[in-house]
N, C-alpha and C. Protein backbone atom coordinates (compact mmCIF):
# COMPACT_ATOMS: atom_id res chain seq x y z
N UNK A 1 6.92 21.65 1.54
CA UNK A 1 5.72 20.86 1.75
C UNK A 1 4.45 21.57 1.30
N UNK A 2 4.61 22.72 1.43
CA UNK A 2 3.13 23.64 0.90
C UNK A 2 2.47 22.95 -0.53
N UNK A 3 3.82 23.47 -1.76
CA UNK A 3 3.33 22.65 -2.54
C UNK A 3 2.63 21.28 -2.79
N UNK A 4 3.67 20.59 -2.48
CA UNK A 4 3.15 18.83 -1.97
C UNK A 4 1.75 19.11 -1.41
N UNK A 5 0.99 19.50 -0.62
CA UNK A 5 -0.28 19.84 0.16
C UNK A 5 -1.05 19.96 -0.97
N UNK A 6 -0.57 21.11 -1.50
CA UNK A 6 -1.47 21.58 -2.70
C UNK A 6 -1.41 20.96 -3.83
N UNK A 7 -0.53 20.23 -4.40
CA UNK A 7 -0.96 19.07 -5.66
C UNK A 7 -1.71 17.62 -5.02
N UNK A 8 -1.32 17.63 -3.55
CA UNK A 8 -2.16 16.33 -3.10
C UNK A 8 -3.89 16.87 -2.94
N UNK A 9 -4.09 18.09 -2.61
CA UNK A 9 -5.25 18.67 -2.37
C UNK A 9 -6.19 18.02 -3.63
N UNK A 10 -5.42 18.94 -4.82
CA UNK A 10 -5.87 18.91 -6.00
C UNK A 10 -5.97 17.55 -6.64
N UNK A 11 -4.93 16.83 -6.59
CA UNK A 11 -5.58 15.34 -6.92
C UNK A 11 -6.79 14.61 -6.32
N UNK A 12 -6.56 15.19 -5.14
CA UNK A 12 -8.46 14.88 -4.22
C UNK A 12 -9.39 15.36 -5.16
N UNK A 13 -9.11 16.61 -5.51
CA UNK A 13 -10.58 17.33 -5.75
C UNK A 13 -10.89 16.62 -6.94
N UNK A 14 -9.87 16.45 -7.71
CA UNK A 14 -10.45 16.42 -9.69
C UNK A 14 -10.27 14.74 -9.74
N UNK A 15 -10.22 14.05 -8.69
CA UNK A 15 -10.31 12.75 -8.95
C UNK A 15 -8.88 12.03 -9.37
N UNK A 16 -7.58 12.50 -9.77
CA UNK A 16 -6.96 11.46 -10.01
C UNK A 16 -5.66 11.02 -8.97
N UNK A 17 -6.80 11.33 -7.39
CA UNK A 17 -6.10 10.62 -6.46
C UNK A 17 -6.49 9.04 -6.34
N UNK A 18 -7.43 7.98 -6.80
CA UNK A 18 -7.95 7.10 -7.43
C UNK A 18 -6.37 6.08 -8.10
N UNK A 19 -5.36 6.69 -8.33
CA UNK A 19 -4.40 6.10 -8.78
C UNK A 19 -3.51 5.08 -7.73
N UNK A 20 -3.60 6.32 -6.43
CA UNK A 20 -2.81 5.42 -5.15
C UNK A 20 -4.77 5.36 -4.04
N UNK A 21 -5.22 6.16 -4.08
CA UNK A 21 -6.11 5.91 -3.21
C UNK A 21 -7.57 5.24 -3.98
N UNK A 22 -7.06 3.71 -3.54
CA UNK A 22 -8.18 3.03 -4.54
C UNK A 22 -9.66 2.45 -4.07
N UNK A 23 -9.32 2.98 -2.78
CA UNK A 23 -10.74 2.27 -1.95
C UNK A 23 -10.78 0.60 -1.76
N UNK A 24 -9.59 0.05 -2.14
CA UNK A 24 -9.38 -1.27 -1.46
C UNK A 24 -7.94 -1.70 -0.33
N UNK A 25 -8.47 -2.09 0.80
CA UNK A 25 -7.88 -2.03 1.34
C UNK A 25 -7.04 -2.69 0.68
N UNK A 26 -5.13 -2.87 0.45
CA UNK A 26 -4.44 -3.75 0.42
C UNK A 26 -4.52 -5.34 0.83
N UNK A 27 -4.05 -6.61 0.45
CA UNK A 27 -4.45 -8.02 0.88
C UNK A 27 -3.38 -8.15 1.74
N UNK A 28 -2.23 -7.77 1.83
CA UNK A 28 -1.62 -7.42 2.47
C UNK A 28 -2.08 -7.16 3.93
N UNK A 29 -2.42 -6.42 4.29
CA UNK A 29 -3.17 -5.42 5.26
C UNK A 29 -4.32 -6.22 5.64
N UNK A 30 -5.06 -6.96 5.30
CA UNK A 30 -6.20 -7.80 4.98
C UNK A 30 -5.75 -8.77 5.68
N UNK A 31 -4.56 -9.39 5.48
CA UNK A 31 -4.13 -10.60 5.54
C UNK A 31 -3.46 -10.64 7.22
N UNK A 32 -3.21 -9.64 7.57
CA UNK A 32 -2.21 -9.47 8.59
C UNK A 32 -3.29 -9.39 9.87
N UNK A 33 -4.72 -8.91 9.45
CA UNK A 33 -5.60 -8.50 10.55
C UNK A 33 -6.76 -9.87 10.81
N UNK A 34 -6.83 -10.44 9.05
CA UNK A 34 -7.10 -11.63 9.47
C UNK A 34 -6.88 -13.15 10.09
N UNK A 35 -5.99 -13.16 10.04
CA UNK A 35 -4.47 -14.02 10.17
C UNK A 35 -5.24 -14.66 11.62
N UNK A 36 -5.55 -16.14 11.17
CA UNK A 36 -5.49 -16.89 11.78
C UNK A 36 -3.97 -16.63 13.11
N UNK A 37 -4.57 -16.29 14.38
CA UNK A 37 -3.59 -15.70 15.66
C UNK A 37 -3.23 -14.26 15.38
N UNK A 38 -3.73 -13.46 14.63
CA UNK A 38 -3.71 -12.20 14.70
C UNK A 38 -3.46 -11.93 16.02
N UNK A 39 -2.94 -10.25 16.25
CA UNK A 39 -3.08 -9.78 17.59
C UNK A 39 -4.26 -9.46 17.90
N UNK A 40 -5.28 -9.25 18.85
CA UNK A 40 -6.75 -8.68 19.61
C UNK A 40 -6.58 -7.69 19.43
N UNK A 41 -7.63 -6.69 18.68
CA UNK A 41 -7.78 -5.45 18.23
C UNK A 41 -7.31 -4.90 19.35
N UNK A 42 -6.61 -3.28 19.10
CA UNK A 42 -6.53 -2.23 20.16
C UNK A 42 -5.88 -1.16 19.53
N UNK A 43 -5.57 -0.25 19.37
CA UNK A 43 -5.17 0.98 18.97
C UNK A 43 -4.32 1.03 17.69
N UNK A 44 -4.90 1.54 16.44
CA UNK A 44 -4.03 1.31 15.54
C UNK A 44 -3.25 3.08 14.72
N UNK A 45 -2.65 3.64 14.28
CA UNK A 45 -1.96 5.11 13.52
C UNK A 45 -2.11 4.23 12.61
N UNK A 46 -3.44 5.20 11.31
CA UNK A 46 -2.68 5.22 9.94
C UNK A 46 -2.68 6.33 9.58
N UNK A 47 -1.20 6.18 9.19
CA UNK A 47 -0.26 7.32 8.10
C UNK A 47 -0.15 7.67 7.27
N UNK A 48 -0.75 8.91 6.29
CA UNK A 48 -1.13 8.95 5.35
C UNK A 48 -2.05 8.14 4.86
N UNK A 49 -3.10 8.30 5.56
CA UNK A 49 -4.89 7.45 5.56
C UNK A 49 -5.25 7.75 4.06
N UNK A 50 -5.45 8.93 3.79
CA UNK A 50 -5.77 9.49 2.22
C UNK A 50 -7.22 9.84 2.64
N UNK A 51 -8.05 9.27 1.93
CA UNK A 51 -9.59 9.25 2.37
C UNK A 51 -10.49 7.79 3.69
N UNK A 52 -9.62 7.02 4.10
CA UNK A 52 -9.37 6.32 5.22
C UNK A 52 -9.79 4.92 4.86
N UNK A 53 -9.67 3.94 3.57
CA UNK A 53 -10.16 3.23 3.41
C UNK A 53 -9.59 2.27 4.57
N UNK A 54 -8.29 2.16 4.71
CA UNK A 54 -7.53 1.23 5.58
C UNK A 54 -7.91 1.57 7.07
N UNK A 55 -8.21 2.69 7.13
CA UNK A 55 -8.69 2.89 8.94
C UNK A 55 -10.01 2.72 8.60
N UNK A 56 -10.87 2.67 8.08
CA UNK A 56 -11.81 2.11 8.16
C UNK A 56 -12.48 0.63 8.33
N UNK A 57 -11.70 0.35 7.47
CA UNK A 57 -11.20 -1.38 7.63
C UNK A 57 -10.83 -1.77 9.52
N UNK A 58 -10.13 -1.63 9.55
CA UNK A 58 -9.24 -2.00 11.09
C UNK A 58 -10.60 -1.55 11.97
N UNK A 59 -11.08 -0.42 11.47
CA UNK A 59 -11.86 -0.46 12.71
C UNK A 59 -13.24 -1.32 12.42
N UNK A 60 -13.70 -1.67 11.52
CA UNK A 60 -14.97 -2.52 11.25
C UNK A 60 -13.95 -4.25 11.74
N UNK A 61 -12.86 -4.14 12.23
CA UNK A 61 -12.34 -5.31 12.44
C UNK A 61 -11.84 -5.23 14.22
N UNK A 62 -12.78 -3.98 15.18
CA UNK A 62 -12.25 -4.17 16.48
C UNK A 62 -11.16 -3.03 16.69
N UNK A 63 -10.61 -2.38 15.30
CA UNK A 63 -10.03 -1.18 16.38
C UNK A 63 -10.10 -0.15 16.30
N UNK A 64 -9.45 0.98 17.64
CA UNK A 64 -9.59 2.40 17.60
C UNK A 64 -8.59 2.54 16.77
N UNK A 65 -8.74 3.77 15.54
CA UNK A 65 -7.77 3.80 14.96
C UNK A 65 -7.73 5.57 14.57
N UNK A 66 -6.65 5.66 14.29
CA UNK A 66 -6.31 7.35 14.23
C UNK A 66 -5.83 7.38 13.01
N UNK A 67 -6.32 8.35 11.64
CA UNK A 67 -5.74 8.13 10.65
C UNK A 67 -5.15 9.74 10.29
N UNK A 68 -4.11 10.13 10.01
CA UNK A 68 -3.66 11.66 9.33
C UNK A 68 -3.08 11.59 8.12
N UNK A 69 -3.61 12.40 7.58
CA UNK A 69 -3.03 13.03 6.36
C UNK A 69 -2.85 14.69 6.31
N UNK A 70 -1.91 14.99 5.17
CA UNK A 70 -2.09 16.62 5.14
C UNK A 70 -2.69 16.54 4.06
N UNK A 71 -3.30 16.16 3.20
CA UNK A 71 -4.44 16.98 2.23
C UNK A 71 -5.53 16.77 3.10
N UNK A 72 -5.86 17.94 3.12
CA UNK A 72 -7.37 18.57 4.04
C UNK A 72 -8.62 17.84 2.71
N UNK A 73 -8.42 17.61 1.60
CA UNK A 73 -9.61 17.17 0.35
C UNK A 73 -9.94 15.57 1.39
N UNK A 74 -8.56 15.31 1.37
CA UNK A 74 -8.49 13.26 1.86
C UNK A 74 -8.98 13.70 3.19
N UNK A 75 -9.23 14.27 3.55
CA UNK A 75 -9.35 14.13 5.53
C UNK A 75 -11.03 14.29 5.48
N UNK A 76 -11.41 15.22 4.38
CA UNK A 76 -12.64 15.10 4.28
C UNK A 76 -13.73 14.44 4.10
N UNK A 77 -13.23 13.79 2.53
CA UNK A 77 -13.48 12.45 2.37
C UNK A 77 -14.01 11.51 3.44
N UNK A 78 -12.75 11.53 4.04
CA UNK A 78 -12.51 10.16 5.05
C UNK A 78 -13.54 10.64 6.15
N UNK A 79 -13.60 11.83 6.79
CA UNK A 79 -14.96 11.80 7.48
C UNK A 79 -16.34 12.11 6.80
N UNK A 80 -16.62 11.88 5.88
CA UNK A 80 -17.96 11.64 5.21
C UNK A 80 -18.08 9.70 5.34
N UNK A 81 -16.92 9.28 4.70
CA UNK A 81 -17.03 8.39 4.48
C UNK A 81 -17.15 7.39 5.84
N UNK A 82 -16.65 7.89 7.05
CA UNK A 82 -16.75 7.45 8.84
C UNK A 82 -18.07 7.55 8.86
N UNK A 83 -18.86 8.08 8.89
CA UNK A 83 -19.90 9.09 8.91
C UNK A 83 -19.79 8.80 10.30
N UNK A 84 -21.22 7.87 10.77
CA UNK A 84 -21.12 8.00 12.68
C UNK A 84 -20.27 6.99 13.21
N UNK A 85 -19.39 6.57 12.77
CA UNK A 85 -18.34 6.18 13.26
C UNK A 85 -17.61 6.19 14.32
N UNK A 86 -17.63 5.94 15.82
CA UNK A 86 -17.02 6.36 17.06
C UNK A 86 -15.46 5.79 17.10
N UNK A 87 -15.26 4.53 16.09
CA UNK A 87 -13.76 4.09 16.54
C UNK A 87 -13.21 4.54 16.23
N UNK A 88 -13.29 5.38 14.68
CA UNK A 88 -11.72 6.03 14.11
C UNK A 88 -12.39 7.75 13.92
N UNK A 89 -10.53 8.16 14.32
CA UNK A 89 -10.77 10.31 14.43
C UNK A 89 -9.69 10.21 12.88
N UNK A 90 -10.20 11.34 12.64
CA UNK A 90 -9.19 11.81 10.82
C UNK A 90 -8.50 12.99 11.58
N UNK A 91 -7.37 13.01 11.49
CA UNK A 91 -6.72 14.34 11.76
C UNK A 91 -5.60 14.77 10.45
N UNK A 92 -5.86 16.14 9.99
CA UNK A 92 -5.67 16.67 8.80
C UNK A 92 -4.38 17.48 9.64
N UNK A 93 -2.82 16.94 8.90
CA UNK A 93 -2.13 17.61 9.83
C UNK A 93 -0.72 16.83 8.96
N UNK A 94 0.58 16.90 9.44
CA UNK A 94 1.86 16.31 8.82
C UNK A 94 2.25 14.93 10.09
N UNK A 95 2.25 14.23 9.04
CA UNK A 95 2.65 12.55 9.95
C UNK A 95 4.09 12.66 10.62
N UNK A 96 5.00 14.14 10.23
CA UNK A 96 5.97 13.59 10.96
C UNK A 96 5.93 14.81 12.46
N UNK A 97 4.71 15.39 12.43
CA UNK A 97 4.98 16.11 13.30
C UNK A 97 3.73 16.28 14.19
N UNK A 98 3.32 14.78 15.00
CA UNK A 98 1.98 14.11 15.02
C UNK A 98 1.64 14.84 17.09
N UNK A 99 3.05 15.18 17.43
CA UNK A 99 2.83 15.89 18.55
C UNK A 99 2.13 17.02 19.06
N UNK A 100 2.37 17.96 17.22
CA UNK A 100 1.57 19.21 17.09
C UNK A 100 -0.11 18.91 16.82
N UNK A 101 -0.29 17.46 16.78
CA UNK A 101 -1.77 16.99 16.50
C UNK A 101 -2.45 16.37 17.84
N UNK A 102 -1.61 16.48 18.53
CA UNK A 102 -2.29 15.76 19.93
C UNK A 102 -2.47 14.40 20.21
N UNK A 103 -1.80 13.68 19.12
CA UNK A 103 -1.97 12.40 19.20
C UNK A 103 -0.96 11.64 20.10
N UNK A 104 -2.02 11.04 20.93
CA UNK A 104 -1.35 9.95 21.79
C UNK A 104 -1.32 8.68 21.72
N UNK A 105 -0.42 8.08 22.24
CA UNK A 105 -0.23 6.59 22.18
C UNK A 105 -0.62 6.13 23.67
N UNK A 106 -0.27 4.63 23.60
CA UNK A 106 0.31 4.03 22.69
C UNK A 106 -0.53 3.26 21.55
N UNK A 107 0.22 2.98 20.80
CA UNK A 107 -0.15 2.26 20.00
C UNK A 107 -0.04 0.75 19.77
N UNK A 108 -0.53 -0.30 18.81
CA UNK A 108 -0.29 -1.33 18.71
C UNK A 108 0.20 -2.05 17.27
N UNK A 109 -0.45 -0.76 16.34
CA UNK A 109 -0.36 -1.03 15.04
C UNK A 109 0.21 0.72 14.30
N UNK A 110 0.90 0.40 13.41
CA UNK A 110 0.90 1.36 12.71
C UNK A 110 1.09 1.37 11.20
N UNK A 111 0.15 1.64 10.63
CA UNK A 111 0.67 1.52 8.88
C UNK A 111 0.73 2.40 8.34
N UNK A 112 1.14 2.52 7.21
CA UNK A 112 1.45 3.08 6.47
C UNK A 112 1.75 2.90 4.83
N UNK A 113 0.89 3.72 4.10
CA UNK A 113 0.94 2.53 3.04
C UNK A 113 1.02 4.27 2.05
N UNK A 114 2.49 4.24 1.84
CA UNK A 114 2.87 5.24 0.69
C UNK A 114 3.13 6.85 1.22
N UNK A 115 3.58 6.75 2.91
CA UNK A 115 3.89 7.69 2.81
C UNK A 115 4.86 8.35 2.85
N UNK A 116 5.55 7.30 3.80
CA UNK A 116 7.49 7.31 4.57
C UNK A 116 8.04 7.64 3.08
N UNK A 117 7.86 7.39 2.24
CA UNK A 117 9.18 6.74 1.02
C UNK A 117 8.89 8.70 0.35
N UNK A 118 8.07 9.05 0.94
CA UNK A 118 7.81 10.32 0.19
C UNK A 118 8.20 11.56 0.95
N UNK A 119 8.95 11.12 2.71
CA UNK A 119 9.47 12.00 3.30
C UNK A 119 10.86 12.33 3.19
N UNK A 120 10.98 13.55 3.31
CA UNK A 120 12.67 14.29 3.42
C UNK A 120 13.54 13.63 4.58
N UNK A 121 14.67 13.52 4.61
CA UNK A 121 15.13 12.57 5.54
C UNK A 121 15.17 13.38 6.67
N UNK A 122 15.01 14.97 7.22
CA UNK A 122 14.79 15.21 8.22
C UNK A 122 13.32 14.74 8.34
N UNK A 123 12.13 14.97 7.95
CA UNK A 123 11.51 14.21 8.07
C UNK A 123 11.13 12.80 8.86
N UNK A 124 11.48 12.15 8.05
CA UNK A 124 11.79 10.92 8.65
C UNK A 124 12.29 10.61 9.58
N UNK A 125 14.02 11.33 10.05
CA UNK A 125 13.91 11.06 11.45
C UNK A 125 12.70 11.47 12.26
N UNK A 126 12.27 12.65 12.02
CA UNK A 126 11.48 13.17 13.18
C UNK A 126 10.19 11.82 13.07
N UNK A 127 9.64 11.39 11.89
CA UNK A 127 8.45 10.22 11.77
C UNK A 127 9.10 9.08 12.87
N UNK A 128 10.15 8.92 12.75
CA UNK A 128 10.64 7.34 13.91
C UNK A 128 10.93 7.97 14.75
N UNK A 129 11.19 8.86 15.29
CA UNK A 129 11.02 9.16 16.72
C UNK A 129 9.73 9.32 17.15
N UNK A 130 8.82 10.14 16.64
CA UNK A 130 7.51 10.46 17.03
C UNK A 130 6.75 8.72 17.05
N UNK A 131 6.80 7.87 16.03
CA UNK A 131 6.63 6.48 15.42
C UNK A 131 6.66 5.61 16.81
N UNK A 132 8.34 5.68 17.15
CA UNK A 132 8.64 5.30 18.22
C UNK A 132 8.11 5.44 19.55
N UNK A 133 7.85 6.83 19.65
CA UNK A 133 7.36 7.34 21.36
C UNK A 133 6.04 6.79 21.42
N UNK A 134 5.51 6.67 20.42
CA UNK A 134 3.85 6.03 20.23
C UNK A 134 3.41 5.19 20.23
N UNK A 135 4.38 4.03 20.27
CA UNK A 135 3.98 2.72 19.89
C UNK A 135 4.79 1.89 21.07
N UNK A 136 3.82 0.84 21.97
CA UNK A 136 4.49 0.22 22.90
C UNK A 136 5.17 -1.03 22.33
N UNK A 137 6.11 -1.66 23.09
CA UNK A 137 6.86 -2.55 22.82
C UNK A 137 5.95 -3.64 22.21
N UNK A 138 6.71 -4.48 20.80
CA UNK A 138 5.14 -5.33 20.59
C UNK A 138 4.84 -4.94 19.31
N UNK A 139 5.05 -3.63 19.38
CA UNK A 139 3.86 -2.96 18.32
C UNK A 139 4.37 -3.08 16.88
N UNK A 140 3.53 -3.73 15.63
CA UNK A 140 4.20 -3.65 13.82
C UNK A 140 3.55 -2.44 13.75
N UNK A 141 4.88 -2.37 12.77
CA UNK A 141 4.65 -0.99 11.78
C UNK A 141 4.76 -1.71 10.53
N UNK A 142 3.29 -1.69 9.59
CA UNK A 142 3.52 -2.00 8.56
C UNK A 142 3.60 -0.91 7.28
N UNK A 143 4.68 -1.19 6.56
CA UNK A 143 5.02 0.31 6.00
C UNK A 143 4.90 -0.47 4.40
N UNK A 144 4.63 0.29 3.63
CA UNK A 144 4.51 -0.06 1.78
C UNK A 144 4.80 1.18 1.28
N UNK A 145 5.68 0.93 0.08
CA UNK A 145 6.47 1.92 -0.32
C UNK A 145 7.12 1.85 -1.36
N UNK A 146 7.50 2.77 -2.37
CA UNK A 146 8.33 2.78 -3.41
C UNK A 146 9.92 2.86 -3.57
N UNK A 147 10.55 1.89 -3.80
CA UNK A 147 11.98 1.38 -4.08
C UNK A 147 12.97 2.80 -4.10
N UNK A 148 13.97 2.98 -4.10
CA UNK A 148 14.65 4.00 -4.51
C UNK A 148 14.79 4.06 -5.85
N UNK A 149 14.56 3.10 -6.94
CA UNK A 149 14.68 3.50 -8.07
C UNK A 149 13.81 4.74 -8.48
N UNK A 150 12.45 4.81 -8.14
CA UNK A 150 11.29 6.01 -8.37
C UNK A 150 11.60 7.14 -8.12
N UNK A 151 13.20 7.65 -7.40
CA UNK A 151 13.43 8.69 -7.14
C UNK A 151 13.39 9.64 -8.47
N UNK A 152 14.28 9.24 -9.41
CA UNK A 152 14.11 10.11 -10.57
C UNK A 152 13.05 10.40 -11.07
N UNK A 153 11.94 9.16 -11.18
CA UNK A 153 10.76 9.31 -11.95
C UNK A 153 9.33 9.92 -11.13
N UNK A 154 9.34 9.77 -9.94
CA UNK A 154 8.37 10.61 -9.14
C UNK A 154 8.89 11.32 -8.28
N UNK A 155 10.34 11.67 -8.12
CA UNK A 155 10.52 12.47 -6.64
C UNK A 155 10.64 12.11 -5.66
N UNK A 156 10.39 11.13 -5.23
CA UNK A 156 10.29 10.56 -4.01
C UNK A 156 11.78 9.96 -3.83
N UNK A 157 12.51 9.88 -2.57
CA UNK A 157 13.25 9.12 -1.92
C UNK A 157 13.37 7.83 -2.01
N UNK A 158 12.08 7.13 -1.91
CA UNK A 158 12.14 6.00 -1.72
C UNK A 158 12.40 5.18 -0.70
N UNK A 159 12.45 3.50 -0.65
CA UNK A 159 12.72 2.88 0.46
C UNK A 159 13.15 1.58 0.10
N UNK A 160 14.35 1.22 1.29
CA UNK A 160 14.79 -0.18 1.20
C UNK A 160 15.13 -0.38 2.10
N UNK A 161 15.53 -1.43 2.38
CA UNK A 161 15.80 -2.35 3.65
C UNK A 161 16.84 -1.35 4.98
N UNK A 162 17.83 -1.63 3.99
CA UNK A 162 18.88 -1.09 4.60
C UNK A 162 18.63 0.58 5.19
N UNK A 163 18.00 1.16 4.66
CA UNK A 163 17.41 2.96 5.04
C UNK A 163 16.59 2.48 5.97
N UNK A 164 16.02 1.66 5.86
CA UNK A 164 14.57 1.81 7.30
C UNK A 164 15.62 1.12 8.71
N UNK A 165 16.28 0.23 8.61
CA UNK A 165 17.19 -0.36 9.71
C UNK A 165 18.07 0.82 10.06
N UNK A 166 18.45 1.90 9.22
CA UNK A 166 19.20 2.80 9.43
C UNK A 166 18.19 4.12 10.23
N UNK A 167 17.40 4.13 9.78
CA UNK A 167 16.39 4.87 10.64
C UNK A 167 15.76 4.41 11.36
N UNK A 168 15.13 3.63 11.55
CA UNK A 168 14.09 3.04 12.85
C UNK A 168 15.05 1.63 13.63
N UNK A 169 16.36 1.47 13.44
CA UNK A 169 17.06 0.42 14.29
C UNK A 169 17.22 0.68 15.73
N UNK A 170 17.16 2.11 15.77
CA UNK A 170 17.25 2.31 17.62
C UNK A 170 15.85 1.64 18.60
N UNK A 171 15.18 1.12 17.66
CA UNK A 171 13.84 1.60 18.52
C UNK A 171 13.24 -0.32 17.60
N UNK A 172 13.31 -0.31 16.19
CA UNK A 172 12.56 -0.86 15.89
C UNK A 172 13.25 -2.23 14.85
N UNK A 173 12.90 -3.77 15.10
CA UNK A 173 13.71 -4.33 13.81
C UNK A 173 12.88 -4.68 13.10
N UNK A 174 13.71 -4.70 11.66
CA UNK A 174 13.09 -5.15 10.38
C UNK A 174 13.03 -6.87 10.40
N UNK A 175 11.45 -6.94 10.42
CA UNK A 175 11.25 -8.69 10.54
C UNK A 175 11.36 -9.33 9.17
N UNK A 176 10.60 -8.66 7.83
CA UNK A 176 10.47 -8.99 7.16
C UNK A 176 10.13 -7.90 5.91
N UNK A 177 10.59 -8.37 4.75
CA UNK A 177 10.59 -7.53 3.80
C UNK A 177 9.75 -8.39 2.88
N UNK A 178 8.88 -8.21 2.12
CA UNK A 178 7.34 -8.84 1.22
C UNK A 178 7.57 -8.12 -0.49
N UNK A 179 8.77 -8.49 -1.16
CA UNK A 179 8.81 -7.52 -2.43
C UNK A 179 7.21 -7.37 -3.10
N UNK A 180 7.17 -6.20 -3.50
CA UNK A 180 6.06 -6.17 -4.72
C UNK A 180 6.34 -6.13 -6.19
N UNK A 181 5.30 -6.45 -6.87
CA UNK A 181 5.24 -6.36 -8.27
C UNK A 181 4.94 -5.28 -8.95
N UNK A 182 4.17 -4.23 -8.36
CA UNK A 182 3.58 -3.27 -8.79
C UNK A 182 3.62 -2.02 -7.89
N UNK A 183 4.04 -1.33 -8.27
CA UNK A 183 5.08 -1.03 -9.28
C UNK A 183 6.48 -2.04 -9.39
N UNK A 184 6.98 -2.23 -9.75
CA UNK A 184 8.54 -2.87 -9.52
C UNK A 184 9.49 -2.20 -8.73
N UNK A 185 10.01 -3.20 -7.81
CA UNK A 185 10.65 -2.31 -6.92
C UNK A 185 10.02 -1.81 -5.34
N UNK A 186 9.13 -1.77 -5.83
CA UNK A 186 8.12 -1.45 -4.23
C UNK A 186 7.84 -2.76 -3.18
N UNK A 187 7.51 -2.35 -2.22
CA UNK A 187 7.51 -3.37 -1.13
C UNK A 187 7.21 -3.08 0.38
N UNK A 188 6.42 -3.93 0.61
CA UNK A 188 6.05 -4.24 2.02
C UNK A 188 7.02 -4.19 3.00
N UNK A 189 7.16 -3.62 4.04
CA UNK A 189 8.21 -4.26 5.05
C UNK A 189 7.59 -4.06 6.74
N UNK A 190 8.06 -4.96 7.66
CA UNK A 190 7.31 -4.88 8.48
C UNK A 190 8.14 -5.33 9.77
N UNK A 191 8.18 -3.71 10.42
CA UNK A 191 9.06 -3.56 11.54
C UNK A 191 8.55 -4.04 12.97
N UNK A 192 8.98 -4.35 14.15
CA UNK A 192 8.17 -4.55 14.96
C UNK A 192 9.19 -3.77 16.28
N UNK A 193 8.39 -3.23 16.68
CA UNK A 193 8.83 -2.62 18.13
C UNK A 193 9.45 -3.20 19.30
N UNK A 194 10.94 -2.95 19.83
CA UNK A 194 11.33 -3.65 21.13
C UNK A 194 10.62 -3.33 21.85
């Protein structure tokens, strides 16, 4: 992970973190908070925030929201960009090991938009357990992510249906899966908490 830290650092600094961190929130994400019967704002985890456009969002929409990343460049960002901001904290730290960050639940929301598909599968268990202990019954996890095909071409693991039911089924079911276009292969999916 050191490395990973340090090429995510560096894409902060020289700008071509701009590729995944675009400063618009997803419509997606947009859509879910505006949503005619939405749930009533209250506590939201985002995961892998980057520079916090999406926790920033949620909270100009009613909630407290907690956003982490481990590039310390994105955590920075993201509190310039809070500036006096009281609803949302940036904590610069690893999403799967959110205990060593002090973060408490529960929660109501949790997203995640590009980071799961980029964890090691120890990892990951440890993200749905920690995921899990945090979030009360009730609670979506909306997760976006790259297909398993991208494994060869970026490294990443990836994600599909069947891996997230295999990891988060003790705790969490898969309601719905939202394919994307862009990249191909990628996709929305959106778990909800017993």
């Amino acid at each position: 992970m050191p490395w990973q830290r340090w090429l995510y650092d560096r894409a902060y600094r020289t700008g071509r973190s701009r590729h995944w961190d675009t400063g618009i929130t997803p419509p997606e994400v947009v859509e879910e908070i505006e949503r005619e019967g939405a749930p009533a704002p209250g506590r939201a985890l985002d995961l892998g925030c980057g520079t916090g456009t999406n926790a920033l969002f949620l909270a100009a929409h009613g909630w407290e929201v907690v956003g982490v990343d481990f590039a310390a460049q994105a955590i920075e960002a993201a509190r310039r960009k809070a500036g006096s901001t009281d609803r949302v904290t940036f904590l610069q730290g690893d999403a799967t090991r959110l205990s060593e960050l002090g973060v408490e639940g529960p929660f109501e929301l949790v997203l995640d938009v590009g980071c799961f598909h980029g964890i090691s599968a120890a990892g990951r268990r440890r993200y749905a357990m920690q995921t899990a202990r945090l979030t009360r019954s009730g609670a979506l996890l909306m997760m976006f992510g790259f297909g398993a095909r991208w494994r060869r071409l970026l490294g990443v693991p990836g994600l599909s249906a069947e891996g997230l039911r295999r990891c988060f089924g003790r705790d969490f079911d898969l309601e719905r899966v939202l394919p994307g276009d862009e990249p191909a292969g990628a996709a929305w999916y959106y778990l909800r908490r017993r």
